[in-house]
PDB file of N, CA and C in Angstrom:
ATOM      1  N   UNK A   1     -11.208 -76.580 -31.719  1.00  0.00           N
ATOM      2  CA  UNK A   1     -11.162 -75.257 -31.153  1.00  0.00           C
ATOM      3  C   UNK A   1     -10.285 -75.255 -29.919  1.00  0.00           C
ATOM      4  N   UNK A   2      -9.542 -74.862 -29.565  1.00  0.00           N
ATOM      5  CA  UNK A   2      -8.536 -74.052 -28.448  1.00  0.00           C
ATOM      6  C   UNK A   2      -8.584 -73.211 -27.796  1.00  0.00           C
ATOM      7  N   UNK A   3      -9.109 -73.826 -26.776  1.00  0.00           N
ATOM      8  CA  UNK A   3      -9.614 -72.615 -25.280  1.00  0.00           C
ATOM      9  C   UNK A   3      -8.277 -72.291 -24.601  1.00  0.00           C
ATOM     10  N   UNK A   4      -7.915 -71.214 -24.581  1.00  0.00           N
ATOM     11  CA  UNK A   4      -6.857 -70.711 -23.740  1.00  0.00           C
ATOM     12  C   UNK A   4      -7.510 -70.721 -22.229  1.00  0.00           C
ATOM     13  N   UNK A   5      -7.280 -71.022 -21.375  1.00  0.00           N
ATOM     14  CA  UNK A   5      -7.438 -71.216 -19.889  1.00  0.00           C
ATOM     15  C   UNK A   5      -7.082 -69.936 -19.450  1.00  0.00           C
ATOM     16  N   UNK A   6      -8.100 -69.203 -18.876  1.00  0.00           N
ATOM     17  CA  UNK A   6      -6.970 -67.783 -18.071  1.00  0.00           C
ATOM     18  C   UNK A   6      -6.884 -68.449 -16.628  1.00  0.00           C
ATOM     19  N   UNK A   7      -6.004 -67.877 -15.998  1.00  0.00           N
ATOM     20  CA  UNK A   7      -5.555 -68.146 -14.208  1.00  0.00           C
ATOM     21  C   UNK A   7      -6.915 -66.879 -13.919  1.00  0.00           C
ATOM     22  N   UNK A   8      -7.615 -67.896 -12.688  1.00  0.00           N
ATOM     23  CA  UNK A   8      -8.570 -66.869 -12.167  1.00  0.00           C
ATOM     24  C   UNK A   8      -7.606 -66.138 -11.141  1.00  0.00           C
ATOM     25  N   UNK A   9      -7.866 -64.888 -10.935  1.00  0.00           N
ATOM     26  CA  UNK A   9      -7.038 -64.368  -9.817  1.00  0.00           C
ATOM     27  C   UNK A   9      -8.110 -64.194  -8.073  1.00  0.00           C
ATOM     28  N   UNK A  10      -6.862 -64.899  -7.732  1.00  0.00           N
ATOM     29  CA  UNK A  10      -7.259 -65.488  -5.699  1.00  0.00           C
ATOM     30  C   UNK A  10      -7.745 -63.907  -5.056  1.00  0.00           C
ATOM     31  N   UNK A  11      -8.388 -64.213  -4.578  1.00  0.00           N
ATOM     32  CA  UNK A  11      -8.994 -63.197  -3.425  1.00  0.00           C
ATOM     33  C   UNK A  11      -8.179 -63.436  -2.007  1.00  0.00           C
ATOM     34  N   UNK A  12      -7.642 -62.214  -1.309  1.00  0.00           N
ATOM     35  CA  UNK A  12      -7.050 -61.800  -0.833  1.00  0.00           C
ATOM     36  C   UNK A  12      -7.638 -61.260   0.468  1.00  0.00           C
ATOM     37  N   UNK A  13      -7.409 -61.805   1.721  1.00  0.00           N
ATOM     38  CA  UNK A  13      -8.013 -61.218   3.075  1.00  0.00           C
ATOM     39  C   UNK A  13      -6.935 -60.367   3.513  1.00  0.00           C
ATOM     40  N   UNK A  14      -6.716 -59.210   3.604  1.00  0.00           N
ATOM     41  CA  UNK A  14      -6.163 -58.563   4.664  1.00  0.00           C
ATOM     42  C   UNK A  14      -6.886 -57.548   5.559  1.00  0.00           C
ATOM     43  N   UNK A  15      -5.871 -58.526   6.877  1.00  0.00           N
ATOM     44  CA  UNK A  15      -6.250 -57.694   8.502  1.00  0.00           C
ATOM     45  C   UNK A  15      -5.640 -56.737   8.558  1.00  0.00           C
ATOM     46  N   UNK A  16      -6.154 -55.795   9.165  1.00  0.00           N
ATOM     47  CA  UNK A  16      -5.140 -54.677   9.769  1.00  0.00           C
ATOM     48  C   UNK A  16      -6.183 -53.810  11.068  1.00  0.00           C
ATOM     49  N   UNK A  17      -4.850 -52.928  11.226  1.00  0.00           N
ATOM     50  CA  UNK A  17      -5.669 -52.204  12.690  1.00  0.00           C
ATOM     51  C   UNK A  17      -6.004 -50.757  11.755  1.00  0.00           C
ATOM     52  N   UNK A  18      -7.155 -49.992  11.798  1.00  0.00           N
ATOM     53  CA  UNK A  18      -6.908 -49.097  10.745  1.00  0.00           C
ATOM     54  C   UNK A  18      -6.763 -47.851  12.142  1.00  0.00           C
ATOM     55  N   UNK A  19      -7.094 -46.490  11.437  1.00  0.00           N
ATOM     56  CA  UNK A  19      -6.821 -45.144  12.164  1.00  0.00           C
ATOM     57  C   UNK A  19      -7.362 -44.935  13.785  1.00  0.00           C
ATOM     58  N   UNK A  20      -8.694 -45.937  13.723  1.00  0.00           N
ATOM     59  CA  UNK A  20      -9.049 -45.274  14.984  1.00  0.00           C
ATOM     60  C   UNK A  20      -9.170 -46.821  15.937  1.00  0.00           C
ATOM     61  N   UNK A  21      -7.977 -47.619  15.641  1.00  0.00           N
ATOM     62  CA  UNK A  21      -7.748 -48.775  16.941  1.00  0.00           C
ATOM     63  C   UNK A  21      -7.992 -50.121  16.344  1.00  0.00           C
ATOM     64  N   UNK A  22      -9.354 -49.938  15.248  1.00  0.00           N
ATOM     65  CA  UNK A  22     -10.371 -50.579  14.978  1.00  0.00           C
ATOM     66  C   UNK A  22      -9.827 -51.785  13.910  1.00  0.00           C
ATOM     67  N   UNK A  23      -9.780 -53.350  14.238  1.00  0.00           N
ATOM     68  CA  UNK A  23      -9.511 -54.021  13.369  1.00  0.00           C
ATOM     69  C   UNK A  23     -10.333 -53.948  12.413  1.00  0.00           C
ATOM     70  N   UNK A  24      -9.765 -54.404  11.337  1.00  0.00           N
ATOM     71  CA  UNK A  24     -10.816 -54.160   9.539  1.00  0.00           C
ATOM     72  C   UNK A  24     -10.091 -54.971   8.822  1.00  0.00           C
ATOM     73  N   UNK A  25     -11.376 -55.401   7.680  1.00  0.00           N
ATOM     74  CA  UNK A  25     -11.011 -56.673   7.162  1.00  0.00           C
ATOM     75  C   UNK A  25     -11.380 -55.915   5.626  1.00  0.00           C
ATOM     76  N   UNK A  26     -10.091 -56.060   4.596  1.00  0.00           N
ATOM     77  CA  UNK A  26     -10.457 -55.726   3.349  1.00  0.00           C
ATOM     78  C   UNK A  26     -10.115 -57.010   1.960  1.00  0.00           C
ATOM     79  N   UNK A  27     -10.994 -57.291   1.291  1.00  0.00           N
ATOM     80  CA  UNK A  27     -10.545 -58.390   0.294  1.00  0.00           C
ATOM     81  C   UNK A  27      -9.942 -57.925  -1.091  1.00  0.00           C
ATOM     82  N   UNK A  28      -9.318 -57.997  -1.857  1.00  0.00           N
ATOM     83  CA  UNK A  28      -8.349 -57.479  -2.885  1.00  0.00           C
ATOM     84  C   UNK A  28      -8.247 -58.966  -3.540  1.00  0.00           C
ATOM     85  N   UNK A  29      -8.363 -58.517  -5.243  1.00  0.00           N
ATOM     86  CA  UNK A  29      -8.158 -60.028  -6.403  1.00  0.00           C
ATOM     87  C   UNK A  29      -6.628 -59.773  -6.101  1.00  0.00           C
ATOM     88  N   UNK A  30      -5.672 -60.869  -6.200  1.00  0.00           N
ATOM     89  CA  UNK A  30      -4.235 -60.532  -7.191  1.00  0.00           C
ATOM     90  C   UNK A  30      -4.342 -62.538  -7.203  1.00  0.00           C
ATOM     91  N   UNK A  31      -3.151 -61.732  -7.852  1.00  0.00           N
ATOM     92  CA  UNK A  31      -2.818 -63.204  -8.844  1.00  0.00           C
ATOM     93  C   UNK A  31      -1.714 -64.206  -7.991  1.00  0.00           C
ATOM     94  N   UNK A  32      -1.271 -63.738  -7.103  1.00  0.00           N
ATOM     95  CA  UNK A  32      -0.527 -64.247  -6.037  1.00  0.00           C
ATOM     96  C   UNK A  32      -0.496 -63.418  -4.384  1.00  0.00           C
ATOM     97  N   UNK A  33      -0.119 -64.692  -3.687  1.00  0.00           N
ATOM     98  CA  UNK A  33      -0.109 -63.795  -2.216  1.00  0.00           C
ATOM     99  C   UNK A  33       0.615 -62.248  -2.063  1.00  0.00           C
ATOM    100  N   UNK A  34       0.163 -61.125  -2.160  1.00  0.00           N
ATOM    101  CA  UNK A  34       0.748 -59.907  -2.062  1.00  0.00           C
ATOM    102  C   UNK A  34       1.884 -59.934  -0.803  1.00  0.00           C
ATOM    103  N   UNK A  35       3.093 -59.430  -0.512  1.00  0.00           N
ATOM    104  CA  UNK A  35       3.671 -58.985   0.438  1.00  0.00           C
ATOM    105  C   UNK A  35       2.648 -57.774   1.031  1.00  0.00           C
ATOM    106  N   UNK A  36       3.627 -57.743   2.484  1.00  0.00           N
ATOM    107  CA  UNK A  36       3.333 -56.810   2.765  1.00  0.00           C
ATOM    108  C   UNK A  36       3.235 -55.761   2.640  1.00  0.00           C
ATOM    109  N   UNK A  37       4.018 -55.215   1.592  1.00  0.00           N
ATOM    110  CA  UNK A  37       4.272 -53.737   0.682  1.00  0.00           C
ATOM    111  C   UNK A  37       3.287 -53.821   0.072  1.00  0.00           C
ATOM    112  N   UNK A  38       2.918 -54.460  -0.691  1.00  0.00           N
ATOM    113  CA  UNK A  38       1.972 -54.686  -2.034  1.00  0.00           C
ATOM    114  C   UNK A  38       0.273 -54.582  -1.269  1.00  0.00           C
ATOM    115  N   UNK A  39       0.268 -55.010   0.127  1.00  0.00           N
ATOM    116  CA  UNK A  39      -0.609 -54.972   1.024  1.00  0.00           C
ATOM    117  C   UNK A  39      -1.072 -53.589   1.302  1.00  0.00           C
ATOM    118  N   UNK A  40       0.214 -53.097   1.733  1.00  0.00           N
ATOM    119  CA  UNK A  40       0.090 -51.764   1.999  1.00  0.00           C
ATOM    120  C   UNK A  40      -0.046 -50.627   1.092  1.00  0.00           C
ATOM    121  N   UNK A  41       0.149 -50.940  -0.075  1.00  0.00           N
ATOM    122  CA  UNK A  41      -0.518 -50.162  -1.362  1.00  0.00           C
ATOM    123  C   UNK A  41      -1.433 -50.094  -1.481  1.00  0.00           C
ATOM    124  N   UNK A  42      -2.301 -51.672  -1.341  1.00  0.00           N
ATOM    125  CA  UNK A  42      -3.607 -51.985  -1.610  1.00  0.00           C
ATOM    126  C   UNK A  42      -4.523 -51.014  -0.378  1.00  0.00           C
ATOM    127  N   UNK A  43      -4.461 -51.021   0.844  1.00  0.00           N
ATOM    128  CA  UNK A  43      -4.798 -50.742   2.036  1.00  0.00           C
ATOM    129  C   UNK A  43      -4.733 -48.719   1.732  1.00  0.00           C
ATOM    130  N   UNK A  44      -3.936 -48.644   1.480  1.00  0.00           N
ATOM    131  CA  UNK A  44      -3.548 -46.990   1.178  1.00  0.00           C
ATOM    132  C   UNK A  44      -4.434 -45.977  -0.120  1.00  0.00           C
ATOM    133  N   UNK A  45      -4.409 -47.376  -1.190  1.00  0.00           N
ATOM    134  CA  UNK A  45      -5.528 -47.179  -2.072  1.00  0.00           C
ATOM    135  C   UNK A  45      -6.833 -46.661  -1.841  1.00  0.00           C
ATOM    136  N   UNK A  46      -7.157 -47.759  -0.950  1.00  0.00           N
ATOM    137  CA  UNK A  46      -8.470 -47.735  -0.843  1.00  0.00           C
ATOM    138  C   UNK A  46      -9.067 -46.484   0.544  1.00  0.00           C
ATOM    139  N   UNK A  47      -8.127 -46.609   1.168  1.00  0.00           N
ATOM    140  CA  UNK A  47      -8.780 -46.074   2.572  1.00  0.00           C
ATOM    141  C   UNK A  47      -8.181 -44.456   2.067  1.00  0.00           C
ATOM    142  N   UNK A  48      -6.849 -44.433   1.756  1.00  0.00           N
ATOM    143  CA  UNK A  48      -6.371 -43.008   1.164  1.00  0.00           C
ATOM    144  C   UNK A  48      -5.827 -43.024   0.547  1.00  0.00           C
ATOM    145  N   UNK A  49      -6.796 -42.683  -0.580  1.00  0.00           N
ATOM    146  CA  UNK A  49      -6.575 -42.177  -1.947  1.00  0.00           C
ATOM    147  C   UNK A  49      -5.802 -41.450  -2.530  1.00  0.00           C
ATOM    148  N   UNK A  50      -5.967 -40.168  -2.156  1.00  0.00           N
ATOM    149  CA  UNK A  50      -4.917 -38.921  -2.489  1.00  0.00           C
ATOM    150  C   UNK A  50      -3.702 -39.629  -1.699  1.00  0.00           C
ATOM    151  N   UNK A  51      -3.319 -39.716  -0.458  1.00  0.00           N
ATOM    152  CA  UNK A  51      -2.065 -40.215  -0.394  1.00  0.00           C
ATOM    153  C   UNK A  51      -1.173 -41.114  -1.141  1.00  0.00           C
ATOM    154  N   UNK A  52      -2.277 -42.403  -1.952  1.00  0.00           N
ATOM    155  CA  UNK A  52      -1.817 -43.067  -2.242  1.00  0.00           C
ATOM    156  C   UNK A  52      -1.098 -42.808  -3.883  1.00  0.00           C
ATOM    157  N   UNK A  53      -1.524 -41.345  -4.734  1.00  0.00           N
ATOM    158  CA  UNK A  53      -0.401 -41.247  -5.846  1.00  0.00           C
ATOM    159  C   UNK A  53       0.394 -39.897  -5.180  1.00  0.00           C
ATOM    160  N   UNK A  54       1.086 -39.749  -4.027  1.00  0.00           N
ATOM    161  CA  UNK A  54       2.384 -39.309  -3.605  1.00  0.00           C
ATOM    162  C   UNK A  54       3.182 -39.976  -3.789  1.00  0.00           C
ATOM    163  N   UNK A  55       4.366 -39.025  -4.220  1.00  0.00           N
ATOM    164  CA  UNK A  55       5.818 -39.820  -4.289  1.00  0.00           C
ATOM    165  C   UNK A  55       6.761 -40.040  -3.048  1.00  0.00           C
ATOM    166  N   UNK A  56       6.568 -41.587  -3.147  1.00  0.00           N
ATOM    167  CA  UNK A  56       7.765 -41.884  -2.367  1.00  0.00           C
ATOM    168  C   UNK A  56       9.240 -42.021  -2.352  1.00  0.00           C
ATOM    169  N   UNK A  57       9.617 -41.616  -3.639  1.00  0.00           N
ATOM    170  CA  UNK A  57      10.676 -41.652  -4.338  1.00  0.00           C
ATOM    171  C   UNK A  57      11.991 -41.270  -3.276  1.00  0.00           C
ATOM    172  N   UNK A  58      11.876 -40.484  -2.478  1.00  0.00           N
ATOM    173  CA  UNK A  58      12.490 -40.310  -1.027  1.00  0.00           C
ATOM    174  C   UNK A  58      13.269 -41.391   0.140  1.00  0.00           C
ATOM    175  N   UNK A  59      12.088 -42.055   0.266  1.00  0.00           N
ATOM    176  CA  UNK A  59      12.116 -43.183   0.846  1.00  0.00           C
ATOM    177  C   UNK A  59      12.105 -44.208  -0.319  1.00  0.00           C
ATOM    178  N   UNK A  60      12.060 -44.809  -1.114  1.00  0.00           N
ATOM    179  CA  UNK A  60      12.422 -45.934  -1.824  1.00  0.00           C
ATOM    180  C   UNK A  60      13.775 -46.274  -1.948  1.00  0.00           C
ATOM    181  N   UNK A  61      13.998 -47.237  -1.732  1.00  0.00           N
ATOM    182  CA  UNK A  61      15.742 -47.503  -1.472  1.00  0.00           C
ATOM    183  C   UNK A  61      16.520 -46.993  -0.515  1.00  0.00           C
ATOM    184  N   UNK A  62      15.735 -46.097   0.432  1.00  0.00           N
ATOM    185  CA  UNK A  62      16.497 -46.167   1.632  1.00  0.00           C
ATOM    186  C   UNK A  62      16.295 -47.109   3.145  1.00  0.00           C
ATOM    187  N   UNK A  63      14.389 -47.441   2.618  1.00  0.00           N
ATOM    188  CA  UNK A  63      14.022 -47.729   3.738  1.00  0.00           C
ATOM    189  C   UNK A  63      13.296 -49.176   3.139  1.00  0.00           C
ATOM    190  N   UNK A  64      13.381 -50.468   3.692  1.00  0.00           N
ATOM    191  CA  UNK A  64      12.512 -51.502   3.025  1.00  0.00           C
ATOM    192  C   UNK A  64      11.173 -51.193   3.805  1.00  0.00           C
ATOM    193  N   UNK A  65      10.275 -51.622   2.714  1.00  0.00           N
ATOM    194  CA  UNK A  65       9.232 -51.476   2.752  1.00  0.00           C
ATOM    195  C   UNK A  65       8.511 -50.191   3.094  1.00  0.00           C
ATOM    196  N   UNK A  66       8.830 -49.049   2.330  1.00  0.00           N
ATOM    197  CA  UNK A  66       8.396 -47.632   2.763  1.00  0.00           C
ATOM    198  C   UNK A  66       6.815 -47.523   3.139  1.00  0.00           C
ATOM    199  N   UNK A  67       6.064 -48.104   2.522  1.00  0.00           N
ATOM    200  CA  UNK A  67       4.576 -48.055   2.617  1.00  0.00           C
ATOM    201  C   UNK A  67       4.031 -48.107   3.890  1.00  0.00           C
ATOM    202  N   UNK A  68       4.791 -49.692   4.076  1.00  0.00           N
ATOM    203  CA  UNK A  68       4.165 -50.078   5.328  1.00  0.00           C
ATOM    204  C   UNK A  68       4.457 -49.236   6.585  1.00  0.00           C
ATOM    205  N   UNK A  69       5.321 -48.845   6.453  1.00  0.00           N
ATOM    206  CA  UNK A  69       6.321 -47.591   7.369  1.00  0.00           C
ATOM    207  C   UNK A  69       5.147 -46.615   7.535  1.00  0.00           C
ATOM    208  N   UNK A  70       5.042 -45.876   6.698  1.00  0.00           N
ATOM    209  CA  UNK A  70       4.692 -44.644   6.211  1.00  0.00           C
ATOM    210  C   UNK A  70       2.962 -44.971   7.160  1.00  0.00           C
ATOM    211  N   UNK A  71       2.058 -46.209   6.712  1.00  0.00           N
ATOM    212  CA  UNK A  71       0.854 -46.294   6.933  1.00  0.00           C
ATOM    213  C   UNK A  71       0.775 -46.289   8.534  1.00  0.00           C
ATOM    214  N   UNK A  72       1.900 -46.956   9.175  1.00  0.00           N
ATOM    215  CA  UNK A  72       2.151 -47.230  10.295  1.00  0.00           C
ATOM    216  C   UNK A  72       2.712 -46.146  11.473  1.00  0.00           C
ATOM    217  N   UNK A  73       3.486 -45.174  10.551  1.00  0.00           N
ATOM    218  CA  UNK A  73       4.068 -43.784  11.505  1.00  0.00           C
ATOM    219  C   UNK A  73       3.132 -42.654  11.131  1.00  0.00           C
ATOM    220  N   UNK A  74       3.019 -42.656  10.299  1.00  0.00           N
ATOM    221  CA  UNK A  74       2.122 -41.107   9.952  1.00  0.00           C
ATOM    222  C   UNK A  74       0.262 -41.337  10.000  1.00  0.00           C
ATOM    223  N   UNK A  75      -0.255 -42.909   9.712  1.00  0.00           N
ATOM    224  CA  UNK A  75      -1.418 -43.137   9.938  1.00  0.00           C
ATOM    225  C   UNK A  75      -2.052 -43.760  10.544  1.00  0.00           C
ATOM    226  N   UNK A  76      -0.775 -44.678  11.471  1.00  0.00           N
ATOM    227  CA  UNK A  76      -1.643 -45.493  12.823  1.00  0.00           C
ATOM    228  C   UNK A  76      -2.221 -46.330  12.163  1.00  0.00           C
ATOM    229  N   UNK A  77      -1.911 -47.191  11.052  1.00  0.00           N
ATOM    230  CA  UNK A  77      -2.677 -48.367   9.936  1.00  0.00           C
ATOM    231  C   UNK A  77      -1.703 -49.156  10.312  1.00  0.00           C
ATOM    232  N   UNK A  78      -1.768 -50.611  10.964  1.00  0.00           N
ATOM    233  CA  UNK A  78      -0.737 -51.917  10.732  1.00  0.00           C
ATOM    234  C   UNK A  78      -1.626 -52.770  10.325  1.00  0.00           C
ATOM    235  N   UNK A  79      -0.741 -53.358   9.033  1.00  0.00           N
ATOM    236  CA  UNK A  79      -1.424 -54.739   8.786  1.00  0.00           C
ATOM    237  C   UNK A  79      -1.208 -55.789   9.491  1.00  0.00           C
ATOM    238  N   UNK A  80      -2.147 -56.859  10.096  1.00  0.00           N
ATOM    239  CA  UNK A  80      -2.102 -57.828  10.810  1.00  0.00           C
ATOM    240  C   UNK A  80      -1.532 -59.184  10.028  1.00  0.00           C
ATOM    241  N   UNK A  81      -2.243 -59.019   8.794  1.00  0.00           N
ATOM    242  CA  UNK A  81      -2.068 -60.643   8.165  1.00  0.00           C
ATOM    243  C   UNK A  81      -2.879 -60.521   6.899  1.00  0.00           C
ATOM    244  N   UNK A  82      -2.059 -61.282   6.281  1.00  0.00           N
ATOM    245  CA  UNK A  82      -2.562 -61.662   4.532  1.00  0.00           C
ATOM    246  C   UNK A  82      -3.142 -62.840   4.325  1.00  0.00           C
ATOM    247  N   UNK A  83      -4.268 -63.242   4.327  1.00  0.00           N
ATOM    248  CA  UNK A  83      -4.493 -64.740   3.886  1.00  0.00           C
ATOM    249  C   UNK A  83      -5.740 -64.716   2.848  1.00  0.00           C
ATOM    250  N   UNK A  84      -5.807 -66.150   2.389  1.00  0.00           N
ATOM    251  CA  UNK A  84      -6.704 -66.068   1.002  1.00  0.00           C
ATOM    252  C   UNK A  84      -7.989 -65.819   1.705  1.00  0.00           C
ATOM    253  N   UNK A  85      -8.935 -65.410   1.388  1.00  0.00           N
ATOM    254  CA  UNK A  85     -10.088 -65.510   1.446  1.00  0.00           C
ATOM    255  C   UNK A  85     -11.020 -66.581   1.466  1.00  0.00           C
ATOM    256  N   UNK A  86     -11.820 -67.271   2.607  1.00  0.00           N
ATOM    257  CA  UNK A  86     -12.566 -68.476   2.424  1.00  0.00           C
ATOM    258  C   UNK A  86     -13.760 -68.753   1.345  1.00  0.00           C
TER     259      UNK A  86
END
């Protein structure tokens, strides 16, 4: 018999400062270390929702990393740091 092995997917710590000053700690599965974009999707997801299926189509390709931009000028959200989860 032939067990296919799946890759478990790593748990994910990200820091950030969210809306009101306040550091916050959120954990997210992926299958590799997320950038910071991919961070900031995750982070936008969860905390804002409705924002998060707006089109950025505007800003994509003009600006790197629009998300993080966007979480950072219009919502006072910076991410601090990505690391695995202990």
């Amino acid at each position: 018999m032939g067990f296919i092995e799946e890759a478990l997917m790593q748990t994910w710590t990200i820091t950030f400062v969210d809306d009101h000053g306040v550091q916050s700690v959120e954990q997210f599965n992926c299958d590799h270390k997320p950038s910071l974009e991919d961070a900031a999707h995750m982070i936008r997801g969860k905390l804002l929702p409705v924002a998060a299926v707006l089109d950025l189509n505007d800003l994509e390709g003009r600006k790197d990393e629009p998300t993080v931009k966007i979480l950072k000028e219009q919502n006072s959200i910076q991410i601090l740091s990505i690391s695995p989860a202990p």
